[in-house]
Protein backbone atom coordinates (compact mmCIF):
# COMPACT_ATOMS: atom_id res chain seq x y z
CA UNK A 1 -15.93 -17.05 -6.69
CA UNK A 2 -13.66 -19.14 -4.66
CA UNK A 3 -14.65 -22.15 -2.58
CA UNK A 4 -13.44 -20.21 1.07
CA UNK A 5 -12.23 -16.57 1.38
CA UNK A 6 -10.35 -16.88 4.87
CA UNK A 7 -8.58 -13.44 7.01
CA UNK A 8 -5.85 -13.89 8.80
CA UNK A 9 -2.95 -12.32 10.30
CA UNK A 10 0.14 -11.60 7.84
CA UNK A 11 2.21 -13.65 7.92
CA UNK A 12 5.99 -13.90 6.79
CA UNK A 13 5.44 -16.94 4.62
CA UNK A 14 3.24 -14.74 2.70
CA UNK A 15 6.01 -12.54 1.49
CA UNK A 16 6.89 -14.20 -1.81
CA UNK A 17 3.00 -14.05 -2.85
CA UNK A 18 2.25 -10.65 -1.92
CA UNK A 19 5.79 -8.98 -3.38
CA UNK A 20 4.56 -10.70 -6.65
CA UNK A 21 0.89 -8.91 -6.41
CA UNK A 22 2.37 -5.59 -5.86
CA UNK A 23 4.72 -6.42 -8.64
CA UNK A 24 1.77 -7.02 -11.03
CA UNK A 25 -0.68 -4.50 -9.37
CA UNK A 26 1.88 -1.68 -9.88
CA UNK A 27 3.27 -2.77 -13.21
CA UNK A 28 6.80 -2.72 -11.84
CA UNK A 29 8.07 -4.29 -14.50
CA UNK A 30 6.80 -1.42 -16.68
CA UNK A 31 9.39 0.63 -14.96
CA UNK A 32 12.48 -1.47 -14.38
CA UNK A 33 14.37 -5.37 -15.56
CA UNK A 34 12.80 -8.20 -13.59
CA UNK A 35 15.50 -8.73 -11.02
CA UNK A 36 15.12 -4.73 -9.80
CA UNK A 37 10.86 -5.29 -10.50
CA UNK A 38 11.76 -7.95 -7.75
CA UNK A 39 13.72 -6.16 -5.37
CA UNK A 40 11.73 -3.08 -5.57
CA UNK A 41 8.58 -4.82 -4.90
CA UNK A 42 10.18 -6.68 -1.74
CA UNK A 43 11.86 -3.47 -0.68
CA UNK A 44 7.62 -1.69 -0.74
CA UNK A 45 6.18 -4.57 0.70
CA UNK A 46 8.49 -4.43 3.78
CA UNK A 47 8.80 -0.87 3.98
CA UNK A 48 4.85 -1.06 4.67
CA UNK A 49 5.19 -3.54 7.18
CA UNK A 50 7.57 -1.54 9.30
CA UNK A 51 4.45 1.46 8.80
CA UNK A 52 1.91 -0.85 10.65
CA UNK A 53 0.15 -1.97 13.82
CA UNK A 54 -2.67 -4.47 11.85
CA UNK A 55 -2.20 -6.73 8.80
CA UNK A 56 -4.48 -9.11 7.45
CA UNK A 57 -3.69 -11.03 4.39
CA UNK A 58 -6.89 -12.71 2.51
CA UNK A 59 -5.85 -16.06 1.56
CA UNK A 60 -7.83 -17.45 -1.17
CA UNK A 61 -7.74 -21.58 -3.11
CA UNK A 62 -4.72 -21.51 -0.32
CA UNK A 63 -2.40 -18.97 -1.28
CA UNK A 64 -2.78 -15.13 -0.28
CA UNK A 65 -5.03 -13.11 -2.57
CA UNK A 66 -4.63 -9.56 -0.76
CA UNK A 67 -3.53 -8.02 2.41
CA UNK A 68 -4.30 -4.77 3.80
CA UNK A 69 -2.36 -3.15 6.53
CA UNK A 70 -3.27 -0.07 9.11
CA UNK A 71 -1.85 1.97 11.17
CA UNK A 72 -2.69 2.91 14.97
CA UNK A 73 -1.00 6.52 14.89
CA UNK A 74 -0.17 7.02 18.29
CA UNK A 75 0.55 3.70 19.32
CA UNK A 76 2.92 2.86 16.35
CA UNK A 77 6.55 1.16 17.14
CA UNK A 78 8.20 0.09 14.29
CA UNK A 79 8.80 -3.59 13.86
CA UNK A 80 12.48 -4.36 14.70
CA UNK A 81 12.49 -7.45 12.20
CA UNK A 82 10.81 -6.02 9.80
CA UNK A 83 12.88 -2.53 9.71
CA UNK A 84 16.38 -4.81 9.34
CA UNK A 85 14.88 -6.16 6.34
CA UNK A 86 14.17 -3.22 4.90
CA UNK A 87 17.18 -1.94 5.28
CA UNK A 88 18.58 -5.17 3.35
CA UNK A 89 15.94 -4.88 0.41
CA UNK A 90 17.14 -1.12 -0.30
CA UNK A 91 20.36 -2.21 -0.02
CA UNK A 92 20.00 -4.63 -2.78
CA UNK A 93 18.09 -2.73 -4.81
CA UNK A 94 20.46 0.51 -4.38
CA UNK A 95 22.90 -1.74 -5.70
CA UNK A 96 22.35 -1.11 -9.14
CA UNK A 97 22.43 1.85 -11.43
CA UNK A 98 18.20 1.12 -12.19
CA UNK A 99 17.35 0.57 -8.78
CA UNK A 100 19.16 3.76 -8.01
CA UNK A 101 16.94 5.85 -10.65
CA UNK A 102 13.77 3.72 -9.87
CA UNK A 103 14.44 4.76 -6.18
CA UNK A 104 14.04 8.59 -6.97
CA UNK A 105 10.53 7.97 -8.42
CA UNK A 106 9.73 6.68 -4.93
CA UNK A 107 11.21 9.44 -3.07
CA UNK A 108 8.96 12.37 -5.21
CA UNK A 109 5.86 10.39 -4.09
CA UNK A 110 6.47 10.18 -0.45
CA UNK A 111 7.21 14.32 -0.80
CA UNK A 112 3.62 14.26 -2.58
CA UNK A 113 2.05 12.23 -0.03
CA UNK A 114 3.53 14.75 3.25
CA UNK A 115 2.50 17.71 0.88
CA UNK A 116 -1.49 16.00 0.88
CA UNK A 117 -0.94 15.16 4.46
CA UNK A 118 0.20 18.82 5.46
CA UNK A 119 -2.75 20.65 3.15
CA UNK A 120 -5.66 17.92 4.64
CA UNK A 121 -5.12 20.13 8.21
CA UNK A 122 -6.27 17.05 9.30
CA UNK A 123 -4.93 15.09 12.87
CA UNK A 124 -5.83 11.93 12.08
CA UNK A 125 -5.49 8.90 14.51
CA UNK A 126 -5.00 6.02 11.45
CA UNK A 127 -3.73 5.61 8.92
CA UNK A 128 -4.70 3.01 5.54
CA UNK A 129 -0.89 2.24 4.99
CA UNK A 130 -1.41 -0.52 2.58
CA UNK A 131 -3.91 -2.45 0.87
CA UNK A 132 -3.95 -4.36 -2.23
CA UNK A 133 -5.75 -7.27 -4.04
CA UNK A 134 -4.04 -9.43 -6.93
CA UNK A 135 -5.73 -9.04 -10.25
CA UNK A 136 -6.76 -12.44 -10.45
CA UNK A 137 -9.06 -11.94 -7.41
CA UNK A 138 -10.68 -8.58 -7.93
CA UNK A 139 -14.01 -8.07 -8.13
CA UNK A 140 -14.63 -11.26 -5.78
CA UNK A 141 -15.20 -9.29 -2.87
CA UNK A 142 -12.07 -9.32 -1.06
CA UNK A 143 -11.31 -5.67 -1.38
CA UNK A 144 -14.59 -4.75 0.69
CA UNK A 145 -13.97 -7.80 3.13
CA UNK A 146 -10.56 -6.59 4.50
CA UNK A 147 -11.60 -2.76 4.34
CA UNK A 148 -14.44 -4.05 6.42
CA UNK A 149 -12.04 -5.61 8.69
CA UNK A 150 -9.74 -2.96 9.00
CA UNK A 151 -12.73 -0.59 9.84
CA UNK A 152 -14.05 -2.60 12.41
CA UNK A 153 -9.85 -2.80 13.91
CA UNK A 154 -10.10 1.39 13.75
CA UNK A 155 -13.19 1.26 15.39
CA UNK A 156 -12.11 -0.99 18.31
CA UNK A 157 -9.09 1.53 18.90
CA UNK A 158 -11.51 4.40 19.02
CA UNK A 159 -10.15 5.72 16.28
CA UNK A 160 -12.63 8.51 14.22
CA UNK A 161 -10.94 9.75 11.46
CA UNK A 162 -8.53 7.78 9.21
CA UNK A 163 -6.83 8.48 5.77
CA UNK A 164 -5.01 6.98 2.64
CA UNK A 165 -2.88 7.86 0.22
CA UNK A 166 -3.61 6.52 -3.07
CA UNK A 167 -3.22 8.18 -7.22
CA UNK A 168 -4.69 7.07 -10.91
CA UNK A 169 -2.73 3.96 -11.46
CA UNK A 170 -4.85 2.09 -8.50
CA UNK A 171 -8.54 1.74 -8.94
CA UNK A 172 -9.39 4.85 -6.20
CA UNK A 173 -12.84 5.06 -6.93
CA UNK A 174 -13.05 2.21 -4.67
CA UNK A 175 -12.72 4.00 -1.86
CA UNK A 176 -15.50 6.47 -3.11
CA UNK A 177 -17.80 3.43 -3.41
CA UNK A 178 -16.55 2.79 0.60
CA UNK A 179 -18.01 6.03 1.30
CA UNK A 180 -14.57 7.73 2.06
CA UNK A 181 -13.81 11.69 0.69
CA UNK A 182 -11.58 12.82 -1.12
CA UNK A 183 -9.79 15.37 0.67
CA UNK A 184 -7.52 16.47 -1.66
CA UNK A 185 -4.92 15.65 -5.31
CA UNK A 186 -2.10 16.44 -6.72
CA UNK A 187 -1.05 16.40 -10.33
CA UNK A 188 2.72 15.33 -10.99
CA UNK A 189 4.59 14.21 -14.47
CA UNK A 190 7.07 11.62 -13.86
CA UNK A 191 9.20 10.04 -16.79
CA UNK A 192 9.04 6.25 -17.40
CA UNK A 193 11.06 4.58 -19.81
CA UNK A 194 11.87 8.27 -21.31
CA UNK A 195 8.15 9.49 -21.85
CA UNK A 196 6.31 11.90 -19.63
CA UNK A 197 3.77 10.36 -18.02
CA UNK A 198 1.46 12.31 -15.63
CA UNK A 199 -0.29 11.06 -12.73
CA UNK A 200 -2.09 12.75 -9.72
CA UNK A 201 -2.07 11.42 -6.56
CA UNK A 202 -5.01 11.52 -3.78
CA UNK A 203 -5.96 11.79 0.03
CA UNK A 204 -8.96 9.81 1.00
CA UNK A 205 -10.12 10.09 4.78
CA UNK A 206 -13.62 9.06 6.24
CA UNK A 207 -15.03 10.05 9.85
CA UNK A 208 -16.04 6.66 11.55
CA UNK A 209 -18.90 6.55 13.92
């Protein structure tokens, strides 16, 4: 267990460290060379940030160890600063032939994720838009500590019901252990590195009171 487990709010020195944990956590570099591994992980990370009103970044033996992010529905605005560099991460990583073909991946799972959101029937007021812990920190506590966080952030927006998108590749049955649902899946095959490899992909929601 670490020495101190402290929340904060993101900040953008925390980049580097948290592009590298959704490097690892996703296995980028399963899918793609290093450099576009890189540049697709920076071009996720901020593409989350511009889908946010609330992100806390657990910072563990001084360097961040997780970060979840969440999303006040109807007060959203995106982030002026952090939508121009999004727009320069997908520009680098459109640059290449890979990141091109690594791109389309992405866009079949945000079609997925509207097709969950449009069968849940669902209005909900917030949204889980991002959370993730690096693997060298799991099962430390962290995870629960910033979902706890984020809950109590829902809560003081008077928020009820909230959802997430998340699929097999992440450990999901954490959120069952959270006491969320799960509302509904869908099974897709994608093909990485030239074999079919099928995944399904979940909503999660939970009524606070």
């Amino acid at each position: 267990m670490p020495e101190e487990i402290i929340l904060r709010q993101y900040r953008d020195e925390d980049a580097e460290a948290l592009s590298h944990i959704i490097r690892r956590t996703w296995n980028y570099d399963q899918l793609c060379s290093a450099k576009t591994a890189r540049r697709l992980a920076r071009t996720y990370l901020y593409s989350c940030l511009t889908n946010q009103t609330f992100a806390v970044t657990a910072v563990a033996d001084g360097k961040p160890a997780g970060i979840i992010m969440g999303k006040n529905i109807k007060t959203h605005r995106c982030p002026l600063k952090y939508r121009l560099r999004q727009i320069t991460s997908i520009a680098a990583l459109l640059s290449s032939k890979e990141g091109r073909s690594v791109t389309n991946i992405f866009k079949d799972v945000d079609t997925i994720d509207k097709n969950l959101l449009s069968q849940s029937g669902i209005n909900y007021g917030g949204e889980v838009s991002f959370f993730a812990v690096s693997p060298d920190y799991r099962g430390k506590g962290i995870g629960k500590k910033l979902y706890q966080t984020l809950l109590h952030y829902m809560k003081t927006q008077n928020i009820s019901d909230i959802y997430l998108f998340t699929d097999t590749t992440c450990n999901y049955r954490f959120y069952e252990h959270q006491h969320m649902n799960r509302r509904c899946s869908l099974s897709h095959p994608f093909k990485i590195g030239g074999k079919e490899s099928p995944m399904t992909f979940f909503l999660f929601d939970r009524h606070l009171t």
